[in-house]
N, C-alpha and C. Protein backbone atom coordinates (compact mmCIF):
# COMPACT_ATOMS: atom_id res chain seq x y z
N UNK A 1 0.82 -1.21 0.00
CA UNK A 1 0.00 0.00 0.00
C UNK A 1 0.86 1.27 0.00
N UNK A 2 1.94 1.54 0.87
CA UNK A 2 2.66 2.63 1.17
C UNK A 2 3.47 2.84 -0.13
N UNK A 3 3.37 1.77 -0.91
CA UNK A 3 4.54 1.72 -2.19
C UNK A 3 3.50 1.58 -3.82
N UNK A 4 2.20 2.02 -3.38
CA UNK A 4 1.43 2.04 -4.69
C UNK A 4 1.71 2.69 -5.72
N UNK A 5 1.69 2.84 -6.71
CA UNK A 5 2.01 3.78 -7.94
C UNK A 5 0.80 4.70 -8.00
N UNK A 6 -0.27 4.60 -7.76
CA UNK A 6 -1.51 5.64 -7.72
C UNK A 6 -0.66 6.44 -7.09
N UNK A 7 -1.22 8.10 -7.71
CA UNK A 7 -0.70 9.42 -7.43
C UNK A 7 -1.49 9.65 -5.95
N UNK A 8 -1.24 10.08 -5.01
CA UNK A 8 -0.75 10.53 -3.55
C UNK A 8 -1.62 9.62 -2.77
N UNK A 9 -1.54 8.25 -3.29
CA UNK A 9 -1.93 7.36 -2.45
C UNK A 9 -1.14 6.53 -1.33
N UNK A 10 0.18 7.09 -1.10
CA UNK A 10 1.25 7.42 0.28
C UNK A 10 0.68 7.92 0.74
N UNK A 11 0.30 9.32 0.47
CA UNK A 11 0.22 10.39 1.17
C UNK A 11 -1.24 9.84 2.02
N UNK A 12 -2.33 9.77 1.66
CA UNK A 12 -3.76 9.38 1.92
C UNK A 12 -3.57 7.83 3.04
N UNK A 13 -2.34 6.73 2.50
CA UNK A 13 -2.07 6.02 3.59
C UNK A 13 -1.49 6.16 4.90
N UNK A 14 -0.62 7.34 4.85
CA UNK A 14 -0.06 7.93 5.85
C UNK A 14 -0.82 8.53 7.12
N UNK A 15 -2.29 8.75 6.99
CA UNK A 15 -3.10 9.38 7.66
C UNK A 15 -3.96 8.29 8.37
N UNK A 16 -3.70 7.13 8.11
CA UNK A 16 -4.40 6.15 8.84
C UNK A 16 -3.34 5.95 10.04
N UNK A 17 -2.24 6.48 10.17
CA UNK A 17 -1.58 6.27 11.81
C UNK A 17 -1.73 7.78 12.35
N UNK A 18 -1.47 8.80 10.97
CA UNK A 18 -0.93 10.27 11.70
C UNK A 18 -2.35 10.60 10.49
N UNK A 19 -3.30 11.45 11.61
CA UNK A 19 -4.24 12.07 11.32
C UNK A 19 -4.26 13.75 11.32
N UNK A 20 -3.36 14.24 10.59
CA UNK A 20 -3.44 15.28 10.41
C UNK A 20 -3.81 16.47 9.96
N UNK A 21 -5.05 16.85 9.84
CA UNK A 21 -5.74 17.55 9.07
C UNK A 21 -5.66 19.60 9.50
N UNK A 22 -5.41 19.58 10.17
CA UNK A 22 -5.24 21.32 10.82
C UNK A 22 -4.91 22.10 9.69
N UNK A 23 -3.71 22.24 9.58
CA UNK A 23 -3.01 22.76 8.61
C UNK A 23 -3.60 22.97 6.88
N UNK A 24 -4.23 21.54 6.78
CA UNK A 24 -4.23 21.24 5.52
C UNK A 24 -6.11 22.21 5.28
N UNK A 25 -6.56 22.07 6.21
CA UNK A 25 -8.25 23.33 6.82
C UNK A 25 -7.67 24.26 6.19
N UNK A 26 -6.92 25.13 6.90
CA UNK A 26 -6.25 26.12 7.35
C UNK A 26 -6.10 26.47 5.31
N UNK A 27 -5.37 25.56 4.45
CA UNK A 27 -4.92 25.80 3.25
C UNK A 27 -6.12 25.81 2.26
N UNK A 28 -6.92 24.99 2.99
CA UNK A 28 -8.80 25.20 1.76
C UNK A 28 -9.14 26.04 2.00
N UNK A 29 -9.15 26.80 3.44
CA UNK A 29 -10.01 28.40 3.44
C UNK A 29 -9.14 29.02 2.87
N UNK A 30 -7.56 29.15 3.21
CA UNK A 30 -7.01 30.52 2.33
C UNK A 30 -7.49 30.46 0.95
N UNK A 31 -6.96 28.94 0.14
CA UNK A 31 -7.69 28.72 -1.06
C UNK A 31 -8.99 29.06 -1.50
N UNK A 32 -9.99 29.04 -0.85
CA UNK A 32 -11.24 29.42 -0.92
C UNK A 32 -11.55 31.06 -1.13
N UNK A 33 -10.84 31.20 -0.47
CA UNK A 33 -10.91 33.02 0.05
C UNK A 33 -10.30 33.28 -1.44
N UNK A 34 -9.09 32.76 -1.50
CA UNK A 34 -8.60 33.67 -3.43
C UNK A 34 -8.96 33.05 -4.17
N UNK A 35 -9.70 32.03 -4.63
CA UNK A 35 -10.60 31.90 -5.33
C UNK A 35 -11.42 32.99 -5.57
N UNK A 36 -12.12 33.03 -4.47
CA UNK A 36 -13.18 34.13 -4.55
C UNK A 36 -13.26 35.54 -5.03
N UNK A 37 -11.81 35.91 -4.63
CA UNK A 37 -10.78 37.21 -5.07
C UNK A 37 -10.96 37.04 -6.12
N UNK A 38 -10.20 36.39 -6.60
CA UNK A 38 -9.88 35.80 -8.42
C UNK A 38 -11.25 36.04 -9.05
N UNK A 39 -12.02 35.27 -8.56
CA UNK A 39 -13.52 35.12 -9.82
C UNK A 39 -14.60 36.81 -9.45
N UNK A 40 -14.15 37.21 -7.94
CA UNK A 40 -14.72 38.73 -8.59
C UNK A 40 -14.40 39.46 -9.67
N UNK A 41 -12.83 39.36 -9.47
CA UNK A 41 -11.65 40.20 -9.95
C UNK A 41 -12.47 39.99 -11.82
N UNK A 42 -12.67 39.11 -12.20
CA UNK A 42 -13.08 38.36 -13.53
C UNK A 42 -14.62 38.58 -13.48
N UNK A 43 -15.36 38.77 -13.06
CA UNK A 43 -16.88 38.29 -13.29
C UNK A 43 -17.41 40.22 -12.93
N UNK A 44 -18.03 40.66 -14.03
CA UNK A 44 -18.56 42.03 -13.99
C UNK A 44 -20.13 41.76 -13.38
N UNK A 45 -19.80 41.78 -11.82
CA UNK A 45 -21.58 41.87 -11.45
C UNK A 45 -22.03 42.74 -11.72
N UNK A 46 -21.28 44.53 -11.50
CA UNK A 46 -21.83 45.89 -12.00
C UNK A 46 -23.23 45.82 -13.31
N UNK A 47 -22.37 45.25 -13.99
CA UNK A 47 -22.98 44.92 -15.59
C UNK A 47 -24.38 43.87 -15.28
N UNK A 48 -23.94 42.80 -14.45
CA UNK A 48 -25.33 41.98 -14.70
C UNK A 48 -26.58 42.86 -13.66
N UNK A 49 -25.75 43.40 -13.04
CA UNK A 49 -27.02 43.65 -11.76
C UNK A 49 -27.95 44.97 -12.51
N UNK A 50 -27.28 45.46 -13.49
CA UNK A 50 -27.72 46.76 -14.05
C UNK A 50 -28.57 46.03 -15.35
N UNK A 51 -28.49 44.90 -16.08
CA UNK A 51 -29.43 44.06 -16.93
C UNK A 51 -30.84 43.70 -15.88
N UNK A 52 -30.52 43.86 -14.64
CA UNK A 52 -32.07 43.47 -13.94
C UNK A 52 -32.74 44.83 -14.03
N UNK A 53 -32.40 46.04 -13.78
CA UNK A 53 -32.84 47.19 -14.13
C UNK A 53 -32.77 48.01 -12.71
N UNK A 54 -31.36 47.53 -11.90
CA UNK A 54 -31.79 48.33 -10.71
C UNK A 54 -31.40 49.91 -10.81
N UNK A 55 -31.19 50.66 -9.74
CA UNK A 55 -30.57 51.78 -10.19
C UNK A 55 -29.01 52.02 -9.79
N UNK A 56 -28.07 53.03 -10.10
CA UNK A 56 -26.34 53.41 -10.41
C UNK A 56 -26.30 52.49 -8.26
N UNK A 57 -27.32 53.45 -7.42
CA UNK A 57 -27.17 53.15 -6.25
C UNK A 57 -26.88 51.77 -5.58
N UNK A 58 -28.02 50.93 -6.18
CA UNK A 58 -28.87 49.93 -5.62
C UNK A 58 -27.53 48.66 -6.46
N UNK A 59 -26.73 49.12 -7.58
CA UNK A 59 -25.88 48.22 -8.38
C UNK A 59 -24.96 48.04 -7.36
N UNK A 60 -24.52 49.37 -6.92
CA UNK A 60 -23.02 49.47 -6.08
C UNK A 60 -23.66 48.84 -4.91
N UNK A 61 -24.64 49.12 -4.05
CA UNK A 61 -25.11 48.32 -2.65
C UNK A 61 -24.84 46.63 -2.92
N UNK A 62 -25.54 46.55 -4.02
CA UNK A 62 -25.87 45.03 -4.32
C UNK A 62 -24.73 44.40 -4.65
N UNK A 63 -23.57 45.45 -5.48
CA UNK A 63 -22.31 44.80 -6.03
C UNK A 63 -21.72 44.26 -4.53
N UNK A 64 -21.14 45.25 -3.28
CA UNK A 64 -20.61 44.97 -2.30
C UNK A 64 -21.24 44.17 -1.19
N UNK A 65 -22.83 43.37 -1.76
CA UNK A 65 -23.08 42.51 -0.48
C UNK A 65 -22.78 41.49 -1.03
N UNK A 66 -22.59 41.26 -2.72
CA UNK A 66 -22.65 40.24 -3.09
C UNK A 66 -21.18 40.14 -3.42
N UNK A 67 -20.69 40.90 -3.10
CA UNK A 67 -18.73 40.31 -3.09
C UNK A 67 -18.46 39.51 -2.02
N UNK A 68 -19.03 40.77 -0.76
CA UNK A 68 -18.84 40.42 0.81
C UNK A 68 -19.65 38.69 0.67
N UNK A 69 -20.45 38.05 0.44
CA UNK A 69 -21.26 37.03 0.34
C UNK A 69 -20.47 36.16 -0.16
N UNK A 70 -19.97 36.36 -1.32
CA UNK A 70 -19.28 35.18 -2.08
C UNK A 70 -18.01 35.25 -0.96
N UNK A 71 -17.11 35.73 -0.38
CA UNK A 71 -15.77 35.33 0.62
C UNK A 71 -16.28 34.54 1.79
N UNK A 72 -17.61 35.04 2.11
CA UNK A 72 -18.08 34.41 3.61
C UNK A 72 -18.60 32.97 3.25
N UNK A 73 -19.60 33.01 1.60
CA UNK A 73 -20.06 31.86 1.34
C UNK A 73 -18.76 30.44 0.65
N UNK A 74 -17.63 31.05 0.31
CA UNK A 74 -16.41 30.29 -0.10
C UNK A 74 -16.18 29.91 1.31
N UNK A 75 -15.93 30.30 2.12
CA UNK A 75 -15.18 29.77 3.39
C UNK A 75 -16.45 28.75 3.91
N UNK A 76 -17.58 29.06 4.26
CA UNK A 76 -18.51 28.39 4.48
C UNK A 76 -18.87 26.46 3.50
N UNK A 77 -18.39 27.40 2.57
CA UNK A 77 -18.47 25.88 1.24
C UNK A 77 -17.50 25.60 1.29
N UNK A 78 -16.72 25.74 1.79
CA UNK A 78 -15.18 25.02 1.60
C UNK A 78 -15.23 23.84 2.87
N UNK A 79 -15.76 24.54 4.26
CA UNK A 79 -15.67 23.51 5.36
C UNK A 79 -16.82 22.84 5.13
N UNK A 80 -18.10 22.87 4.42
CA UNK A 80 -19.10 22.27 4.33
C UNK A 80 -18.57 21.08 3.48
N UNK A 81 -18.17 21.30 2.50
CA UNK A 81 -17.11 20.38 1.30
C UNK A 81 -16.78 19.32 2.05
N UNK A 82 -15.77 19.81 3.24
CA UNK A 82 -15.37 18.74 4.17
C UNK A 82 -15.72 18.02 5.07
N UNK A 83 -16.75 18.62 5.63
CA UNK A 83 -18.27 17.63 6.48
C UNK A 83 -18.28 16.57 5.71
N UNK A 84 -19.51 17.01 3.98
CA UNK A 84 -19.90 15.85 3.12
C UNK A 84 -19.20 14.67 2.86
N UNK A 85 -17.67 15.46 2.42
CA UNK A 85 -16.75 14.34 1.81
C UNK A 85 -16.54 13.18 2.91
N UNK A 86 -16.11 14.02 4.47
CA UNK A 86 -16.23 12.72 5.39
C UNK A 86 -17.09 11.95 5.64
N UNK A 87 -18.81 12.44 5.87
CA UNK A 87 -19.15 11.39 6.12
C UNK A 87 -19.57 10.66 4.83
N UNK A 88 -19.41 11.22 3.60
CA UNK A 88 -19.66 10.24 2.54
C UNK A 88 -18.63 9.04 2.67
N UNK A 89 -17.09 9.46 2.77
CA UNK A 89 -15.97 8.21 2.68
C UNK A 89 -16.37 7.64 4.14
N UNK A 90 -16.55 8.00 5.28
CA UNK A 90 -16.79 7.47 6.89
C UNK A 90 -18.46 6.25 6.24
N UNK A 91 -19.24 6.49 5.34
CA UNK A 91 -20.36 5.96 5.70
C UNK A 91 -20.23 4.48 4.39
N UNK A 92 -19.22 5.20 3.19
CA UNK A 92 -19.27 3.65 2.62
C UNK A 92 -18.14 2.74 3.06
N UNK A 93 -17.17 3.42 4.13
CA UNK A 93 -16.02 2.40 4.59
C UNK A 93 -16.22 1.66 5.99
N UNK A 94 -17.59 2.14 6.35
CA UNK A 94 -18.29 1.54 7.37
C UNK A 94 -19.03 0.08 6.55
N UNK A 95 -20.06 0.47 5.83
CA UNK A 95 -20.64 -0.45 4.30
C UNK A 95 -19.54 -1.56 4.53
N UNK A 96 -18.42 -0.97 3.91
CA UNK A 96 -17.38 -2.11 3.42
C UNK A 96 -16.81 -2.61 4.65
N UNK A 97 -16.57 -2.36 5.81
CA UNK A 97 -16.60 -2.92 6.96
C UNK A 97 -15.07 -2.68 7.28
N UNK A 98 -14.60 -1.41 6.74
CA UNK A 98 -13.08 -0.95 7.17
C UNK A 98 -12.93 -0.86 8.53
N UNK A 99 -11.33 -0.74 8.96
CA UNK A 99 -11.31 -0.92 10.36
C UNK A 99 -10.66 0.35 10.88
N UNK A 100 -10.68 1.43 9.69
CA UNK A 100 -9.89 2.86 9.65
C UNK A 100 -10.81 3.76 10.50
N UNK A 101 -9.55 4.80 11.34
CA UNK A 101 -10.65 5.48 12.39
C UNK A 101 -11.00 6.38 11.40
N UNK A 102 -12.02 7.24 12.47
CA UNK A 102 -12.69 8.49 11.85
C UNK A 102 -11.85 9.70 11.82
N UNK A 103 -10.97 9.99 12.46
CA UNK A 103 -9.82 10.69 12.40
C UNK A 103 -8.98 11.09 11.15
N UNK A 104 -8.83 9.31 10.97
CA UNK A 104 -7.87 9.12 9.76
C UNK A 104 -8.74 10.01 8.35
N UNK A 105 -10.05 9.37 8.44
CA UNK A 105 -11.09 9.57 7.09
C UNK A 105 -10.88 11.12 7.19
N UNK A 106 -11.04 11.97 7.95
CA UNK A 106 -11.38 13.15 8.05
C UNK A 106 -10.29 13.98 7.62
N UNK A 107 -9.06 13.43 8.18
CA UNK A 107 -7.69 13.98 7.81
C UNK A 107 -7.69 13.72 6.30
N UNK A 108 -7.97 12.62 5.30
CA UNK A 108 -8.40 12.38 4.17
C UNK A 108 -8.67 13.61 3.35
N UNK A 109 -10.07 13.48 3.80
CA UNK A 109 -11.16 14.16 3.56
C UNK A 109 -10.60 15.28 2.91
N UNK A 110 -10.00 16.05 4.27
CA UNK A 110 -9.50 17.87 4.13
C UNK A 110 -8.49 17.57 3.35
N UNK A 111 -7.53 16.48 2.92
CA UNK A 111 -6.65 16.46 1.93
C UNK A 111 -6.90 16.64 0.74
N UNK A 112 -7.77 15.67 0.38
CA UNK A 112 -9.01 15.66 -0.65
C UNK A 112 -9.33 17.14 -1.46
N UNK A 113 -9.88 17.49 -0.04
CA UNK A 113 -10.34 18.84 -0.45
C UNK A 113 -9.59 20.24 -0.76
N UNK A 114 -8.64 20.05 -0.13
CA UNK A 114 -7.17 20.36 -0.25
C UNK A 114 -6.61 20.67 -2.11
N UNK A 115 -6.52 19.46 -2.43
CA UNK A 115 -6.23 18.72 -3.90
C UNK A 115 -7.17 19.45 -4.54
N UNK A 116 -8.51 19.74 -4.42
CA UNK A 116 -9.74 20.11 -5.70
C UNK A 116 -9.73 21.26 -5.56
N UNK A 117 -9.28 21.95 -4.67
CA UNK A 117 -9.05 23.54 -4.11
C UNK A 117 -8.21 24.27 -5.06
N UNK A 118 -6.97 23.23 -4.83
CA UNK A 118 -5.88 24.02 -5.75
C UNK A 118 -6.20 24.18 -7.17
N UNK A 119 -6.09 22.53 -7.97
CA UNK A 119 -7.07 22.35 -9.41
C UNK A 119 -7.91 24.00 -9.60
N UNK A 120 -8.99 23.94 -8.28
CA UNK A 120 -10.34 25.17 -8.72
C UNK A 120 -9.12 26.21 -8.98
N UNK A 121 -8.54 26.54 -7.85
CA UNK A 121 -7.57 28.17 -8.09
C UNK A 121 -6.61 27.94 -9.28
N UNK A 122 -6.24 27.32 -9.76
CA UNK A 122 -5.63 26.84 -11.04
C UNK A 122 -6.47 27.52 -11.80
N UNK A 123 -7.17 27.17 -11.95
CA UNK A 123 -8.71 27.19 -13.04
C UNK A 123 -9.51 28.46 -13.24
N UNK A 124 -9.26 29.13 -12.22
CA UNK A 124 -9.97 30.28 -12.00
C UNK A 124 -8.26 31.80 -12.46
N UNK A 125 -7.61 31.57 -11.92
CA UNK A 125 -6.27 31.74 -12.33
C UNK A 125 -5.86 32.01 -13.89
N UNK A 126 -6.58 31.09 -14.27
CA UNK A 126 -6.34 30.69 -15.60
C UNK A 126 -7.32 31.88 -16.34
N UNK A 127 -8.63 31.42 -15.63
CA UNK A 127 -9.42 32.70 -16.75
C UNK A 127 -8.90 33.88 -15.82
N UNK A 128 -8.43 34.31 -15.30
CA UNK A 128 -7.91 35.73 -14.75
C UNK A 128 -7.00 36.30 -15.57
N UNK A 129 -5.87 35.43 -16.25
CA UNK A 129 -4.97 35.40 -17.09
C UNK A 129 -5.65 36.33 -18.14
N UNK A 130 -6.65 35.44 -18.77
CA UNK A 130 -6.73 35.29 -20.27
C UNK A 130 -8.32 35.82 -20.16
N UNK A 131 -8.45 36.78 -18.91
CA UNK A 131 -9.87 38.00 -19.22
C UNK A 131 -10.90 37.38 -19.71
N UNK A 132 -11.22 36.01 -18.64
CA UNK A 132 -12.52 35.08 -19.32
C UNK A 132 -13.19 35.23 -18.27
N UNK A 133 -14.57 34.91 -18.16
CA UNK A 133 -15.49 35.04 -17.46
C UNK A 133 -15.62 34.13 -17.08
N UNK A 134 -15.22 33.44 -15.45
CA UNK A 134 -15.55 32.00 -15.42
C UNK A 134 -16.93 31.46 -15.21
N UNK A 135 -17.72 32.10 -15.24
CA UNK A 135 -19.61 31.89 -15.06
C UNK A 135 -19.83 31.97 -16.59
N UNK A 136 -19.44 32.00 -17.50
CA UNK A 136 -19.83 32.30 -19.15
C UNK A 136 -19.02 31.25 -19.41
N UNK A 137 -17.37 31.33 -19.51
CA UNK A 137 -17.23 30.17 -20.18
C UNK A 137 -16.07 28.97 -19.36
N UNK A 138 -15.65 27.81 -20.02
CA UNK A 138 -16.01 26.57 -19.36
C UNK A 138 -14.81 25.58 -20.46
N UNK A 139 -13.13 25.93 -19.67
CA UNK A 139 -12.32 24.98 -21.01
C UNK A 139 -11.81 24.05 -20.40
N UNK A 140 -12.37 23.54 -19.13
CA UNK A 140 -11.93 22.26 -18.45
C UNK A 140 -13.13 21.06 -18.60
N UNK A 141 -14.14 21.36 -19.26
CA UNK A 141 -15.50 20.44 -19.80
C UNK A 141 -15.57 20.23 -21.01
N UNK A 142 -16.87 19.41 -21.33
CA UNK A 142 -17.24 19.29 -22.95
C UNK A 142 -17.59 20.64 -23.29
N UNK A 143 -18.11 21.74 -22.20
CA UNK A 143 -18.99 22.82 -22.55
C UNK A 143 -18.27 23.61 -23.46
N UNK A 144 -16.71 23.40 -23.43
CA UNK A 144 -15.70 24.16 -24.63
C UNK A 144 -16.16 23.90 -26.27
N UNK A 145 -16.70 22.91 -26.51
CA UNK A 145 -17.38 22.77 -27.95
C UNK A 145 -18.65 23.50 -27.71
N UNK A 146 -19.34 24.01 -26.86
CA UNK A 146 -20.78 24.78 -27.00
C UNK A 146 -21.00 25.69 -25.60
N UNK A 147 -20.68 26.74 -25.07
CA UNK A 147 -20.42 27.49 -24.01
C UNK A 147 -22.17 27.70 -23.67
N UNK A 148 -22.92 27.20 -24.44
CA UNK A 148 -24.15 27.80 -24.05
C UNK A 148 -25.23 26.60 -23.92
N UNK A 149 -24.53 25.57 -23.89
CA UNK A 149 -24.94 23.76 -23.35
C UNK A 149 -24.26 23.54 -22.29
N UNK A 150 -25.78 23.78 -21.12
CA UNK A 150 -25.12 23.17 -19.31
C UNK A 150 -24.60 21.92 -19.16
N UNK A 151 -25.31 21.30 -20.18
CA UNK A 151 -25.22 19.82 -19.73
C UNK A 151 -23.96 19.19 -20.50
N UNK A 152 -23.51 20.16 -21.16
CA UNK A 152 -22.29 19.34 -21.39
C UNK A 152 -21.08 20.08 -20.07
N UNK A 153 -21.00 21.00 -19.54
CA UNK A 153 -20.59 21.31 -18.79
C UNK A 153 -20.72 20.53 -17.20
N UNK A 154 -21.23 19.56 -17.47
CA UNK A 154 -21.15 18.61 -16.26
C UNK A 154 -20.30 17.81 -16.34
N UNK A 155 -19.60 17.58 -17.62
CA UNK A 155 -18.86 16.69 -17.46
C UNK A 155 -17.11 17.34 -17.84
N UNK A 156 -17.08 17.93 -16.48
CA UNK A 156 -15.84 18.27 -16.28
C UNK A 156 -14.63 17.50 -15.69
N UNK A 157 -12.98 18.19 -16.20
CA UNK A 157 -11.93 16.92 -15.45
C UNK A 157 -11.89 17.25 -13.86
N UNK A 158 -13.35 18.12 -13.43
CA UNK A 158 -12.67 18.48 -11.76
C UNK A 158 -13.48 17.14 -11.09
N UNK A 159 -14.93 16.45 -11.82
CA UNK A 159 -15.35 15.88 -11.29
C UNK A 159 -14.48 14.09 -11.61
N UNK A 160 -13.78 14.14 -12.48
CA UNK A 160 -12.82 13.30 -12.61
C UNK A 160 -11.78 13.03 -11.62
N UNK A 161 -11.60 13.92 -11.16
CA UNK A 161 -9.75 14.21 -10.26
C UNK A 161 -10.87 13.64 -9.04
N UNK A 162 -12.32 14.23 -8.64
CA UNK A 162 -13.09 14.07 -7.47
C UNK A 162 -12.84 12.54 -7.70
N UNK A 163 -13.70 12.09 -8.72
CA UNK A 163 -14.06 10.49 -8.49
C UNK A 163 -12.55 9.28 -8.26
N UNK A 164 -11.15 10.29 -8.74
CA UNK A 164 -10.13 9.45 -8.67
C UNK A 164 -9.57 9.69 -6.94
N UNK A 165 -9.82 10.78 -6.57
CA UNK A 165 -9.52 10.84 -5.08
C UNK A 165 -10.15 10.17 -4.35
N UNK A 166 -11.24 9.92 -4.45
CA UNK A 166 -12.49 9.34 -3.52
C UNK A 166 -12.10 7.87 -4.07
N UNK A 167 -12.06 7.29 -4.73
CA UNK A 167 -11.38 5.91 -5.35
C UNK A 167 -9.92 5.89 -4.61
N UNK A 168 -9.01 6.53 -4.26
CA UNK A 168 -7.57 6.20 -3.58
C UNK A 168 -7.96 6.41 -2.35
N UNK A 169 -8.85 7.63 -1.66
CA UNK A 169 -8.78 7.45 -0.31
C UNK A 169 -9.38 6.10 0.56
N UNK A 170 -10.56 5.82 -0.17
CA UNK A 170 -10.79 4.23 -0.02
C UNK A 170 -9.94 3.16 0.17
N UNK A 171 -8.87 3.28 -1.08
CA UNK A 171 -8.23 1.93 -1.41
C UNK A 171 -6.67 2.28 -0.22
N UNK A 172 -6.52 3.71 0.16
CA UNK A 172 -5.29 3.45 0.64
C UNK A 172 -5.28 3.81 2.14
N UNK A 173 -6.28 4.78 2.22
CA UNK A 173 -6.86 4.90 4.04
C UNK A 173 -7.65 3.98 4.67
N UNK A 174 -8.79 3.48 3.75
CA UNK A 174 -9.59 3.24 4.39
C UNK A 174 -9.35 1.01 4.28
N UNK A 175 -8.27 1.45 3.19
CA UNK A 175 -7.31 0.08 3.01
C UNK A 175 -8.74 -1.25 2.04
N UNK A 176 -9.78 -0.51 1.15
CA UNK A 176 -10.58 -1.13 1.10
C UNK A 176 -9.23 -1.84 -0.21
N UNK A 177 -9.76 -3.27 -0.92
CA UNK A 177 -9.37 -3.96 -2.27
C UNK A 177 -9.68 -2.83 -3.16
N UNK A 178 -8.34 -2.76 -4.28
CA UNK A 178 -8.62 -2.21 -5.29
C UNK A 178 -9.86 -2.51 -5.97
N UNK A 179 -10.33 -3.64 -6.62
CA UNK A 179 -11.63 -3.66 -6.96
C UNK A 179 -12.47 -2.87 -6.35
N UNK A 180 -12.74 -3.20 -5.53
CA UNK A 180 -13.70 -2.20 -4.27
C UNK A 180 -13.90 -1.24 -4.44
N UNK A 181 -12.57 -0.08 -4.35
CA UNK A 181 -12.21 1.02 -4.32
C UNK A 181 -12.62 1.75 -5.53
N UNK A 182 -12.02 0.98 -6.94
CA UNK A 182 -12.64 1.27 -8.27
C UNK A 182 -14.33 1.45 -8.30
N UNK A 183 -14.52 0.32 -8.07
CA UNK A 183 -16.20 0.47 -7.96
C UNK A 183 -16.88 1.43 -7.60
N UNK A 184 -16.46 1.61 -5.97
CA UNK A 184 -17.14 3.08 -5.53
C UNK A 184 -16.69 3.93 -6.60
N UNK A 185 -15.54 4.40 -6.59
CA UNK A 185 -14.89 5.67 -6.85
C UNK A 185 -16.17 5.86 -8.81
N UNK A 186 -16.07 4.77 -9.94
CA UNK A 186 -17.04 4.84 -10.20
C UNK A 186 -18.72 5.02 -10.22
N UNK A 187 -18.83 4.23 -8.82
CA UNK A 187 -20.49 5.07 -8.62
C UNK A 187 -20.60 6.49 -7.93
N UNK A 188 -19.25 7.07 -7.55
CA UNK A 188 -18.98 8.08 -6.99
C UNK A 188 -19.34 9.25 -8.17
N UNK A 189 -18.66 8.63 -9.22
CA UNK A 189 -18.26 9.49 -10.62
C UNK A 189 -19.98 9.94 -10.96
N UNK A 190 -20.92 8.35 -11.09
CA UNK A 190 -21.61 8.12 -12.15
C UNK A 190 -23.13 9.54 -10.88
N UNK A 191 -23.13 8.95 -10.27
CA UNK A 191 -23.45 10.03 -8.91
C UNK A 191 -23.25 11.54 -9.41
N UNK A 192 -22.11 12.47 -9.45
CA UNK A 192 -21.64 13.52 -9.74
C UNK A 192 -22.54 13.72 -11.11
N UNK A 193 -22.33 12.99 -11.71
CA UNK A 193 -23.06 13.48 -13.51
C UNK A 193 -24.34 13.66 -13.05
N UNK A 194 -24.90 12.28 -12.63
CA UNK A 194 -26.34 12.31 -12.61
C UNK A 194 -27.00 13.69 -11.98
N UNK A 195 -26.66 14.02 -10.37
CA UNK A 195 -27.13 15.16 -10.05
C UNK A 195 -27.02 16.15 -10.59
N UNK A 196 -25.71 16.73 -11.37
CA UNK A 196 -25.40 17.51 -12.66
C UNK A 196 -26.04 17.84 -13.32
N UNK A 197 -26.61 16.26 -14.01
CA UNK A 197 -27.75 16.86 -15.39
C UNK A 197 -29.22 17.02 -14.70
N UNK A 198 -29.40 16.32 -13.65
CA UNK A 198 -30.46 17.16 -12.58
C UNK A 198 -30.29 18.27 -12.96
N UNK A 199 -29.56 18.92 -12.37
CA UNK A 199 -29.17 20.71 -12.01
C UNK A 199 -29.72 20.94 -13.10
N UNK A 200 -28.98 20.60 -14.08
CA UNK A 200 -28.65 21.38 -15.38
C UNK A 200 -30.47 21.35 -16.10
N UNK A 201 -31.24 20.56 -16.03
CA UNK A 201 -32.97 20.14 -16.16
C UNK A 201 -33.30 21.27 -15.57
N UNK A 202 -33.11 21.28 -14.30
CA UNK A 202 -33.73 22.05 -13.39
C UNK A 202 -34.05 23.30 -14.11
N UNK A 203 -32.60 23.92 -14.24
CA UNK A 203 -32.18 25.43 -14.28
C UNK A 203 -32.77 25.45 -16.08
N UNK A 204 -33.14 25.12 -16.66
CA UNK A 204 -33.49 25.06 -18.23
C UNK A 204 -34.68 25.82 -18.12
């Protein structure tokens, strides 16, 4: 296990003796927080809030609750991120009848979340670069062949990197059989789409 070739599946085994997660919190909120920086910095609310028809006043009020909102609601979704992810990996490695504490999973978890954090600020980074709108357009999905099809925008490589993390923390924390591990980490995947193209129905 400690000598797998899967990418930071050391690292994810290492946390089943030393449960260390503090630090690694500590690196999803900063992450979270410039994210948030980043995608104001890129995304003209001025402009959309003035398409609803408010007035010069009511744009600028609305621009600064809804900046202030998105930093408080990133930090908020970032530790919420890490609730789900634990007890999702804590409730199918119970299922599978692992003998890994809850400690370990959790330290996981925030690693996990850790990993999809950076990817997002990557990503967001990226359209900061290159003066893209990351709510308009979309070059880590299918949505890059049609920017104005949700549903191909569900099938992005962030929910990929998700379903391959959640597949190693299994197989190397929670010490389930590779088979095993594959399996979930696939119904993990097939999960992510489905609620996706939910969303994506919904919002049509």
């Amino acid at each position: 296990m400690k000598n797998s070739n899967l990418v930071f599946a050391p690292t994810f085994n290492k946390f089943r003796e030393k449960p260390k997660w503090l630090v690694n919190m500590l690196l999803v909120i900063i992450i979270a927080i410039a994210s948030a920086w980043i995608t104001t910095l890129t995304t003209d609310i001025s402009a959309e809030l003035r398409e609803t028809g408010l007035s010069e006043a009511d744009v600028a009020n609305m621009s600064t609750f809804t900046t202030v909102f998105a930093y408080i609601g990133a930090v908020i979704g970032a530790i919420v991120g890490i609730a789900f992810m634990f007890l999702l990996i804590l409730i199918v490695s119970k299922i599978m009848k692992s003998d890994v504490k809850a400690t370990s999973l959790f330290a996981a978890a925030t690693f996990m979340t850790l990993i999809t954090s950076i990817y997002g600020l990557i990503i967001v980074a990226i359209h900061a670069i290159m003066d893209l709108d990351p709510v308009k357009y979309s070059f880590t999905s299918l949505k890059i062949f049609n920017q104005s099809n949700q549903f191909l925008g569900i099938f992005d490589l962030k929910i990929l990197l998700g379903a391959y993390l959640f597949g190693v923390v299994l197989y190397a924390t929670s010490h389930l059989k590779g088979k095993a591990a594959l399996i979930w980490g696939i119904v993990y995947l097939v999960l992510l789409i489905g609620l996706g193209l939910i969303q994506a129905s919904i919002a049509l």
